[in-house]
PDB file of N, CA and C in Angstrom:
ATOM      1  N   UNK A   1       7.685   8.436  19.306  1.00  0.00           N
ATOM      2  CA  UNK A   1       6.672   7.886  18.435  1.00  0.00           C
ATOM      3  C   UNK A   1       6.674   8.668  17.126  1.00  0.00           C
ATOM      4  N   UNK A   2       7.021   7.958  15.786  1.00  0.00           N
ATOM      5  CA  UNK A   2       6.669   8.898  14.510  1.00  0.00           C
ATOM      6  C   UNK A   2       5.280   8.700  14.419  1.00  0.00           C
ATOM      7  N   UNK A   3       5.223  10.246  13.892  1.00  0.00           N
ATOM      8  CA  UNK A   3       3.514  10.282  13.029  1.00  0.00           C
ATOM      9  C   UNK A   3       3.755  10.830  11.771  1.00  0.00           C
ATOM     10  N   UNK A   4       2.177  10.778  11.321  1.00  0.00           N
ATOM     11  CA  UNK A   4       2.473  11.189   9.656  1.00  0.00           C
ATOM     12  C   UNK A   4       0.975  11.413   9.594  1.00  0.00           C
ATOM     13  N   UNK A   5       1.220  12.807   9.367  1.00  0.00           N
ATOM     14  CA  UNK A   5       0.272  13.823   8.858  1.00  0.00           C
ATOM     15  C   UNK A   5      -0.171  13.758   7.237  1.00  0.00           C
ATOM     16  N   UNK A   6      -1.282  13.343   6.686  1.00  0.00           N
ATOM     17  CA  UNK A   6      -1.248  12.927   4.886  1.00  0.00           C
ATOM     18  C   UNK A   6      -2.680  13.809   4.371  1.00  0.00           C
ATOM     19  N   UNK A   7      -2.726  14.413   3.881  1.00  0.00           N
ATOM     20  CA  UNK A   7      -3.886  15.491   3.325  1.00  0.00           C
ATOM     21  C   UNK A   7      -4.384  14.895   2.098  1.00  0.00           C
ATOM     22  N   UNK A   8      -5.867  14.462   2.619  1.00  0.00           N
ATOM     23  CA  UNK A   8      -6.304  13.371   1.600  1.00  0.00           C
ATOM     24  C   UNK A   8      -7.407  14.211   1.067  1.00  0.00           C
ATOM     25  N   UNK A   9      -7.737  14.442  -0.583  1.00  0.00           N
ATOM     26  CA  UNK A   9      -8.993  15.352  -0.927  1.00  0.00           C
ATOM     27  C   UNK A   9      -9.442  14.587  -1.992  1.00  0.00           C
ATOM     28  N   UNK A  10     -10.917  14.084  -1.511  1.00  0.00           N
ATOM     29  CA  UNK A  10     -11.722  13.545  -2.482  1.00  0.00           C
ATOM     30  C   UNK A  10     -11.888  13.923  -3.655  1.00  0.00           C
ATOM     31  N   UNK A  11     -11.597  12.969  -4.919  1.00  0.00           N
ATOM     32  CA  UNK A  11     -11.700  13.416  -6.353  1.00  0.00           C
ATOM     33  C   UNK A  11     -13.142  13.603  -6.939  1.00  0.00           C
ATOM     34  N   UNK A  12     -13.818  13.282  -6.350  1.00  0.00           N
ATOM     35  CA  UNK A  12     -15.220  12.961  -6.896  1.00  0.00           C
ATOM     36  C   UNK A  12     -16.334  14.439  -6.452  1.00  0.00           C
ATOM     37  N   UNK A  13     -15.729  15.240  -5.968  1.00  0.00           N
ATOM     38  CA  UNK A  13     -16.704  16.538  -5.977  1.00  0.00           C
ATOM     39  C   UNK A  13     -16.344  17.444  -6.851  1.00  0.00           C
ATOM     40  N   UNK A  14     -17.068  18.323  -7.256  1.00  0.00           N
ATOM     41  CA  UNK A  14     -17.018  18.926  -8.821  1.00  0.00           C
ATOM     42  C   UNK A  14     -16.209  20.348  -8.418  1.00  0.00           C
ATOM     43  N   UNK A  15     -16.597  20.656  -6.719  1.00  0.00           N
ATOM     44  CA  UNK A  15     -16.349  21.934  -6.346  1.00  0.00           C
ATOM     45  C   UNK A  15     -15.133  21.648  -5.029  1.00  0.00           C
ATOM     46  N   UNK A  16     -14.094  22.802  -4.773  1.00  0.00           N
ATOM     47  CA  UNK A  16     -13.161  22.500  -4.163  1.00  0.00           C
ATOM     48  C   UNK A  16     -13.444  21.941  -2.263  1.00  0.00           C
ATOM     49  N   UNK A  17     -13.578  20.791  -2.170  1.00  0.00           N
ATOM     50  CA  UNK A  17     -14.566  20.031  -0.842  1.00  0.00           C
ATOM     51  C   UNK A  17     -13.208  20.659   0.077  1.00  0.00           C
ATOM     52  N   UNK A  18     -13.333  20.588   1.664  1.00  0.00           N
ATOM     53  CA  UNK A  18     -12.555  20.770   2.537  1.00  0.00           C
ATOM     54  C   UNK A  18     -12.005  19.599   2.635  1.00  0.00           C
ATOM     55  N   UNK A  19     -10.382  19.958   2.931  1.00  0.00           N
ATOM     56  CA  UNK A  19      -9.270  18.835   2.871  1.00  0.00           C
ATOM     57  C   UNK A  19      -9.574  17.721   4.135  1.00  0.00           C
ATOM     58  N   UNK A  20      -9.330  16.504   4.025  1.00  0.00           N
ATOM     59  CA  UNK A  20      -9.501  15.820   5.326  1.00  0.00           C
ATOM     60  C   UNK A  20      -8.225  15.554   5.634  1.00  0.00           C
ATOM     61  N   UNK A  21      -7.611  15.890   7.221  1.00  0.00           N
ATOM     62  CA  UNK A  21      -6.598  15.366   8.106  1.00  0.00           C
ATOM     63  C   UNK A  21      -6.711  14.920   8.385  1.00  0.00           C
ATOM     64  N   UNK A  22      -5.618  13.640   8.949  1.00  0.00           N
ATOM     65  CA  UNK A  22      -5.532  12.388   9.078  1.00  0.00           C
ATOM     66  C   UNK A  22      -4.688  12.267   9.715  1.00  0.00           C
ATOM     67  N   UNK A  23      -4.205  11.768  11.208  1.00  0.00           N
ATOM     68  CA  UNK A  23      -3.152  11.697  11.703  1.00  0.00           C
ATOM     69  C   UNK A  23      -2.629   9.705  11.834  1.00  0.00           C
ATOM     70  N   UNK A  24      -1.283   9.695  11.652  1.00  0.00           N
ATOM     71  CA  UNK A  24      -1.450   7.872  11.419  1.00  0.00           C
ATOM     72  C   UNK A  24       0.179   7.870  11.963  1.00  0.00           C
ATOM     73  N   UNK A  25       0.220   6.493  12.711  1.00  0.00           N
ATOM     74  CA  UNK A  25       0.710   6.393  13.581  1.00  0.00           C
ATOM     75  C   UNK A  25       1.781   5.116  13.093  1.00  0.00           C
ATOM     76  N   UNK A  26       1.084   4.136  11.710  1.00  0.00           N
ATOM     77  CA  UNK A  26       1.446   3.461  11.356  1.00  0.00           C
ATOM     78  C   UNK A  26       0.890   3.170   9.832  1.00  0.00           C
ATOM     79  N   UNK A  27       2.122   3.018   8.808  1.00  0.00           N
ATOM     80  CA  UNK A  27       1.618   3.022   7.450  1.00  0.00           C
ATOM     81  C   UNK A  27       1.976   1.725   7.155  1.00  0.00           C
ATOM     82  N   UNK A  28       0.947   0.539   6.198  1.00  0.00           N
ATOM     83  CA  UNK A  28       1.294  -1.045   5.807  1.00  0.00           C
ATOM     84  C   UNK A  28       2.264  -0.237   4.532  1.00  0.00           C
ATOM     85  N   UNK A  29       3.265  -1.438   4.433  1.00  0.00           N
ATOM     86  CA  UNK A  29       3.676  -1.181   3.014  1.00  0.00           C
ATOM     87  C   UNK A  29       4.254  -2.686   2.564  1.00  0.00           C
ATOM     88  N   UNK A  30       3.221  -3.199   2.005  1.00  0.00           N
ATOM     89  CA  UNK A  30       3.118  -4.321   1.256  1.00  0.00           C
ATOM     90  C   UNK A  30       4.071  -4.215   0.002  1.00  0.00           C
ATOM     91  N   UNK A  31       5.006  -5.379  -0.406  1.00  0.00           N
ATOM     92  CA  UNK A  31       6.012  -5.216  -1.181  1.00  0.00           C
ATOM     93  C   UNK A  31       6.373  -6.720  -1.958  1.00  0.00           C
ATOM     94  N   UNK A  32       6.725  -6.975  -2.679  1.00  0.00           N
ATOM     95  CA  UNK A  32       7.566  -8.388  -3.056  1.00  0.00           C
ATOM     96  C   UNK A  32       9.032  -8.482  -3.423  1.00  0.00           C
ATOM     97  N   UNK A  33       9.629  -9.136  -3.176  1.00  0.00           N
ATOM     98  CA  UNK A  33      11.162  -8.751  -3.812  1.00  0.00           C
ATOM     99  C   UNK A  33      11.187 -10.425  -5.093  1.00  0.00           C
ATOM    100  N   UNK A  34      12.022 -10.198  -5.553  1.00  0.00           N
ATOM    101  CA  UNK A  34      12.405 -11.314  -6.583  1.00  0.00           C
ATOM    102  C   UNK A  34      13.511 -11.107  -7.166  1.00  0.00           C
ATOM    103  N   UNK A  35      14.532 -12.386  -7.483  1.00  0.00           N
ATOM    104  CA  UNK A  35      15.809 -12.267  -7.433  1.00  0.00           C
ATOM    105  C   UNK A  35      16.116 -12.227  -8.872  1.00  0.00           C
ATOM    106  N   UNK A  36      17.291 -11.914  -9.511  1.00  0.00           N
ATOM    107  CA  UNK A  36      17.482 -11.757 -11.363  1.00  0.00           C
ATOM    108  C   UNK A  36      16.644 -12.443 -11.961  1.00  0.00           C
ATOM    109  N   UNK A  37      16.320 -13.279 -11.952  1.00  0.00           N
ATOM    110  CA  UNK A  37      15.467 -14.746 -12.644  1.00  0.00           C
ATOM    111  C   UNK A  37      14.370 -14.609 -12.517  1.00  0.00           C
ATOM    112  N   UNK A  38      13.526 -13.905 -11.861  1.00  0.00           N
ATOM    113  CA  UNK A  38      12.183 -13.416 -11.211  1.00  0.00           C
ATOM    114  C   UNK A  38      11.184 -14.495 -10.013  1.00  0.00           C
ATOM    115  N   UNK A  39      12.404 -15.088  -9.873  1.00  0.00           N
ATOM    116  CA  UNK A  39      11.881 -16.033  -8.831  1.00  0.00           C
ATOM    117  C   UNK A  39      11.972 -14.945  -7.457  1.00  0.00           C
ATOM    118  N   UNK A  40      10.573 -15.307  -6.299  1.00  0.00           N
ATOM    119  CA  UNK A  40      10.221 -14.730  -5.092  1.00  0.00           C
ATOM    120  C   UNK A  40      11.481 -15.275  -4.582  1.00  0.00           C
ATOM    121  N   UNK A  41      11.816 -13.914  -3.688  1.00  0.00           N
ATOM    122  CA  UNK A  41      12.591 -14.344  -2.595  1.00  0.00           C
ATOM    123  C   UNK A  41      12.344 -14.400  -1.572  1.00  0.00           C
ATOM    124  N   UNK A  42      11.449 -15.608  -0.420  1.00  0.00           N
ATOM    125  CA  UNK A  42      10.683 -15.393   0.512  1.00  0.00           C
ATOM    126  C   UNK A  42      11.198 -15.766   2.218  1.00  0.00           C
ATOM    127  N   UNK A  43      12.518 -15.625   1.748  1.00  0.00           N
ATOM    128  CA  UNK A  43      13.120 -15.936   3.411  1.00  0.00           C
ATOM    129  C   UNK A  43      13.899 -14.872   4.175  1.00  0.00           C
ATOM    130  N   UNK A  44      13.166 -13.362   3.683  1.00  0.00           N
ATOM    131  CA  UNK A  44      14.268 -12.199   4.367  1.00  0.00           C
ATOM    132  C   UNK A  44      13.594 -11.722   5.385  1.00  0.00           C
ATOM    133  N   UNK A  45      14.125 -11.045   6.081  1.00  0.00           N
ATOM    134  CA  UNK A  45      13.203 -10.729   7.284  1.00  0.00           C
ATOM    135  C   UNK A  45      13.387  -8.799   7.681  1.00  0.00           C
ATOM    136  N   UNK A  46      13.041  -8.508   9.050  1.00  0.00           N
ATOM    137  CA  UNK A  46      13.162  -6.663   9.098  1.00  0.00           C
ATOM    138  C   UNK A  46      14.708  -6.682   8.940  1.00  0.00           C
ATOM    139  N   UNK A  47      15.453  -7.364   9.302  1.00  0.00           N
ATOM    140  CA  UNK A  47      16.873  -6.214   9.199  1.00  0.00           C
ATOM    141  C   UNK A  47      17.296  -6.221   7.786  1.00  0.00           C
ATOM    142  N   UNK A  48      16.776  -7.218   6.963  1.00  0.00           N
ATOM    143  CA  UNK A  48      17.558  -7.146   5.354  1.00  0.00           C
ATOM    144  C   UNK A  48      16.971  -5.810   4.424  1.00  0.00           C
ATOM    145  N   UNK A  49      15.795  -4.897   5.318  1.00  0.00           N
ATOM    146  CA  UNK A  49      15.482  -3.693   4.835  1.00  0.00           C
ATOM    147  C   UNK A  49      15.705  -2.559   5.551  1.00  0.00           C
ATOM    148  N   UNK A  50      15.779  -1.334   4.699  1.00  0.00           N
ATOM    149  CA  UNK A  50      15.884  -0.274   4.958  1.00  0.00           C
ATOM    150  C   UNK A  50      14.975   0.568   4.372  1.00  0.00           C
ATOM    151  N   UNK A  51      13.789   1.208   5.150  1.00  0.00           N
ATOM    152  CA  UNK A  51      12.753   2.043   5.089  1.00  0.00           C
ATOM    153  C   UNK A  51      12.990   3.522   5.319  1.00  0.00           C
ATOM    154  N   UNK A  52      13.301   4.222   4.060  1.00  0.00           N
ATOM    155  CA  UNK A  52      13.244   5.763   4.127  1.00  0.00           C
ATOM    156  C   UNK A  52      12.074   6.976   3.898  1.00  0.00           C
ATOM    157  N   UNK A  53      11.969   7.472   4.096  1.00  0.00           N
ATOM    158  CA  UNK A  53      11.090   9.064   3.773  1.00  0.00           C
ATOM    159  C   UNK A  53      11.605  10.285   4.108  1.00  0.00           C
ATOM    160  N   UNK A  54      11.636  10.787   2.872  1.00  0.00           N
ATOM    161  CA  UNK A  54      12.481  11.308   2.467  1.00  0.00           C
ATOM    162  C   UNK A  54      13.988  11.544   2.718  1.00  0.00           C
ATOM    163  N   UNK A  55      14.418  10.324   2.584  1.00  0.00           N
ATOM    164  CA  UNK A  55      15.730  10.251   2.616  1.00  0.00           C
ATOM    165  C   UNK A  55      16.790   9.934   4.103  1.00  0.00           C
ATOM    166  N   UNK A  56      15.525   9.955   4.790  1.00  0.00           N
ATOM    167  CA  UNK A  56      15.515   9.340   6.336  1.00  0.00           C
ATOM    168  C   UNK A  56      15.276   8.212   6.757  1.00  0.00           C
ATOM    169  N   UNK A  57      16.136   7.464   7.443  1.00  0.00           N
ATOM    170  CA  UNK A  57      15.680   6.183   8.001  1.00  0.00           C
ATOM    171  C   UNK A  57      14.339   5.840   8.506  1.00  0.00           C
ATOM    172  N   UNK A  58      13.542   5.057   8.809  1.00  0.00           N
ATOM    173  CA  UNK A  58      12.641   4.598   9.637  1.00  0.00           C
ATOM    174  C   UNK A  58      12.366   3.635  10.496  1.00  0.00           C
ATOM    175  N   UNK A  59      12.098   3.625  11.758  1.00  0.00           N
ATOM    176  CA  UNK A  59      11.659   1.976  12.197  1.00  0.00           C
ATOM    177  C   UNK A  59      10.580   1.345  11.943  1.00  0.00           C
ATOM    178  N   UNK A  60      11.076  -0.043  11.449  1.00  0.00           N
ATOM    179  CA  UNK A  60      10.270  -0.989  11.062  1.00  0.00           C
ATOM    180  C   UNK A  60       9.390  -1.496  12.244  1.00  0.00           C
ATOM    181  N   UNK A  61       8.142  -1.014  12.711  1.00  0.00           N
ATOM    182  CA  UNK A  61       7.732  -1.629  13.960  1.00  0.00           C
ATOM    183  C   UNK A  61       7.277  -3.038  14.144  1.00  0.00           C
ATOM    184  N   UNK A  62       7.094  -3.320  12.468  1.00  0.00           N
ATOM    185  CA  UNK A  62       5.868  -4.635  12.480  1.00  0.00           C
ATOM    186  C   UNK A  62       6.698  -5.383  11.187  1.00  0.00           C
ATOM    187  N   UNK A  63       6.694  -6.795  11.144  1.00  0.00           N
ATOM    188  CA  UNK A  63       7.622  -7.050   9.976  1.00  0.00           C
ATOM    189  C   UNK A  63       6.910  -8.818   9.905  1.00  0.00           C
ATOM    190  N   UNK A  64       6.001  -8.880   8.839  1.00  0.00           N
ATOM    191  CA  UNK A  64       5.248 -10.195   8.187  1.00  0.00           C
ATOM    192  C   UNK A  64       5.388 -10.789   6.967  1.00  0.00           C
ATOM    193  N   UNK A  65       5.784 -12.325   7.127  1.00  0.00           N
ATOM    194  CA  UNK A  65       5.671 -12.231   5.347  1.00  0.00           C
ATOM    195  C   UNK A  65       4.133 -12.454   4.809  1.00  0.00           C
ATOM    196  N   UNK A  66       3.914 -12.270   3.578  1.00  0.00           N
ATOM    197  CA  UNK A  66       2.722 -12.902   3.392  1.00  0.00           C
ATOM    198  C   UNK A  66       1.450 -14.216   3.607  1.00  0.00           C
ATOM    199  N   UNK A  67       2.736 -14.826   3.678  1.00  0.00           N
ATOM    200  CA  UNK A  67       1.824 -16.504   4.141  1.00  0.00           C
ATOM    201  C   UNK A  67       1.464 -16.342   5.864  1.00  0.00           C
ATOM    202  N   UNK A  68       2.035 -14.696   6.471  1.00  0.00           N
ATOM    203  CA  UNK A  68       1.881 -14.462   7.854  1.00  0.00           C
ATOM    204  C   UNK A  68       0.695 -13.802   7.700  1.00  0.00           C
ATOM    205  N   UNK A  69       0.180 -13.117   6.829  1.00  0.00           N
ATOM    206  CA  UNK A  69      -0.762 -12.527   7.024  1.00  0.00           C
ATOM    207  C   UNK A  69      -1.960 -12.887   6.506  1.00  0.00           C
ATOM    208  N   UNK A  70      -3.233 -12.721   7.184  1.00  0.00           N
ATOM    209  CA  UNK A  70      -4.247 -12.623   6.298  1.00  0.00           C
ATOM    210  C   UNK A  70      -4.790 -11.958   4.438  1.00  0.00           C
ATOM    211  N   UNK A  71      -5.153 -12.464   3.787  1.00  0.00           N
ATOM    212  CA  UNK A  71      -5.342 -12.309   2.425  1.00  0.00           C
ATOM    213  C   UNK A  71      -6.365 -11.945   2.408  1.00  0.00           C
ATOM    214  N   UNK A  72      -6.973 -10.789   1.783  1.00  0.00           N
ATOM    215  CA  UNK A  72      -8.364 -10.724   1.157  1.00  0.00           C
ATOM    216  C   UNK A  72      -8.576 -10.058  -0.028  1.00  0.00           C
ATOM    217  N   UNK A  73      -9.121 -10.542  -1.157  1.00  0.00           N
ATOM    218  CA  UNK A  73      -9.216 -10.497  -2.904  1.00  0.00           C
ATOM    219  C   UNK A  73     -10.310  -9.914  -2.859  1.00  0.00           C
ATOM    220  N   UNK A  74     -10.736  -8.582  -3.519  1.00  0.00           N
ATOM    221  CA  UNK A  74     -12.322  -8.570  -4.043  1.00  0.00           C
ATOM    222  C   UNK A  74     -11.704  -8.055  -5.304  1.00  0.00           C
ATOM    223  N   UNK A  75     -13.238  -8.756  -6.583  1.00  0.00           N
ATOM    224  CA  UNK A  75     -13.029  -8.628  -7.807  1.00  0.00           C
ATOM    225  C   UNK A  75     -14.847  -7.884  -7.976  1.00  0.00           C
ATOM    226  N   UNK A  76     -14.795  -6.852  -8.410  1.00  0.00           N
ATOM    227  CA  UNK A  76     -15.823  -6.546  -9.300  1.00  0.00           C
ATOM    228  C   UNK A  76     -15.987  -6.166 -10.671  1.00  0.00           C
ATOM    229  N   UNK A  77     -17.048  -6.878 -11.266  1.00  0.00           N
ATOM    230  CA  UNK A  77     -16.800  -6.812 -12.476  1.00  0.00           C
ATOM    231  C   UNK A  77     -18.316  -6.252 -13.273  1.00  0.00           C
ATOM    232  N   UNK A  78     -17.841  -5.056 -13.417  1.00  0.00           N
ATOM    233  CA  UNK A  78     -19.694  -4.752 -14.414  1.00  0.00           C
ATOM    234  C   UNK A  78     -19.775  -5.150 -16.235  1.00  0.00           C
ATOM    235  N   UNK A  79     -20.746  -6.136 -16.641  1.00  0.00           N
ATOM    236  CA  UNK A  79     -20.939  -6.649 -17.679  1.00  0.00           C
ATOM    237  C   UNK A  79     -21.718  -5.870 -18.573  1.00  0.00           C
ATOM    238  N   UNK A  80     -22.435  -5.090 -17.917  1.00  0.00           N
ATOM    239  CA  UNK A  80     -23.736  -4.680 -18.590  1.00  0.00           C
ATOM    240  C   UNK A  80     -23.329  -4.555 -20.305  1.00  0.00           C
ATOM    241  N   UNK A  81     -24.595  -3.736 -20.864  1.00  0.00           N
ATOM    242  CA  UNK A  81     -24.184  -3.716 -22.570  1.00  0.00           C
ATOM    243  C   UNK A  81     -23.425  -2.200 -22.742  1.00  0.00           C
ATOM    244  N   UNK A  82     -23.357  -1.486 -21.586  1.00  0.00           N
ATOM    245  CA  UNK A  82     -22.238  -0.784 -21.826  1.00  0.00           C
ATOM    246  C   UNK A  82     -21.284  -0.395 -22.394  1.00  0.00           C
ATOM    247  N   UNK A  83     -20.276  -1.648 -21.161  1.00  0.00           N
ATOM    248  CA  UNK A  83     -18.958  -2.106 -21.186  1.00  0.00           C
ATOM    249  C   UNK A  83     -18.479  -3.064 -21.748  1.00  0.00           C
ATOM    250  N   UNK A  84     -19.700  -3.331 -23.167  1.00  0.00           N
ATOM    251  CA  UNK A  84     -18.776  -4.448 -24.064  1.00  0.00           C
ATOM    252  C   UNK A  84     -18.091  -4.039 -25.125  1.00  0.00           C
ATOM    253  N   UNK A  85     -17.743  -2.609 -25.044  1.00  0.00           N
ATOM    254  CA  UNK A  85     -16.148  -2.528 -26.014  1.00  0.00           C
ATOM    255  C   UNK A  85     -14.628  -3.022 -25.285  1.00  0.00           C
ATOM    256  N   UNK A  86     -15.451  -2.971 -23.643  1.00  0.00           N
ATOM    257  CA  UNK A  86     -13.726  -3.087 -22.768  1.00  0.00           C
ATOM    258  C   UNK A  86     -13.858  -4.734 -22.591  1.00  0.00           C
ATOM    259  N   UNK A  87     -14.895  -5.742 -23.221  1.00  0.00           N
ATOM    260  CA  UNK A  87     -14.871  -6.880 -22.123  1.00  0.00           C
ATOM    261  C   UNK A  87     -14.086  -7.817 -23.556  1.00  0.00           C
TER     262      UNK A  87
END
């Protein structure tokens, strides 16, 4: 079984917070390919890739295309009188 140990430290405290460990067993890695022309290329499947870290092979355990998976979009958007130099 690979694992992967990733040392994640919140940006948002002013003072140095204790690191959080994380042990993970499985990482998504969402991707698109597109061919010279920039048209999607949507009919490849796990063996037409090769997944490394650092420079090491990996097994692909799980292999979906998009129209396989569930989608979910969130958009937030703050208007206030703020943020009307960025809107």
């Amino acid at each position: 079984m690979l694992r992967r140990h990733f040392l994640l430290t919140p940006l948002a405290f002013a003072q140095d917070p204790p690191p959080i460990k994380v042990e993970v067993n499985l990482v998504n890695v969402p991707f698109t390919v597109r061919d010279a022309t920039g048209r999607w290329i949507t009919n490849l499947n796990a063996d037409d890739f090769e997944v490394l870290e650092d420079g090491q092979p990996q097994k692909v355990s799980f292999f979906s295309r998009a129209a396989d998976s569930p989608l979910c979009i969130g958009v937030v958007a703050v208007i206030s009188g703020s943020q009307e130099e960025f809107l």
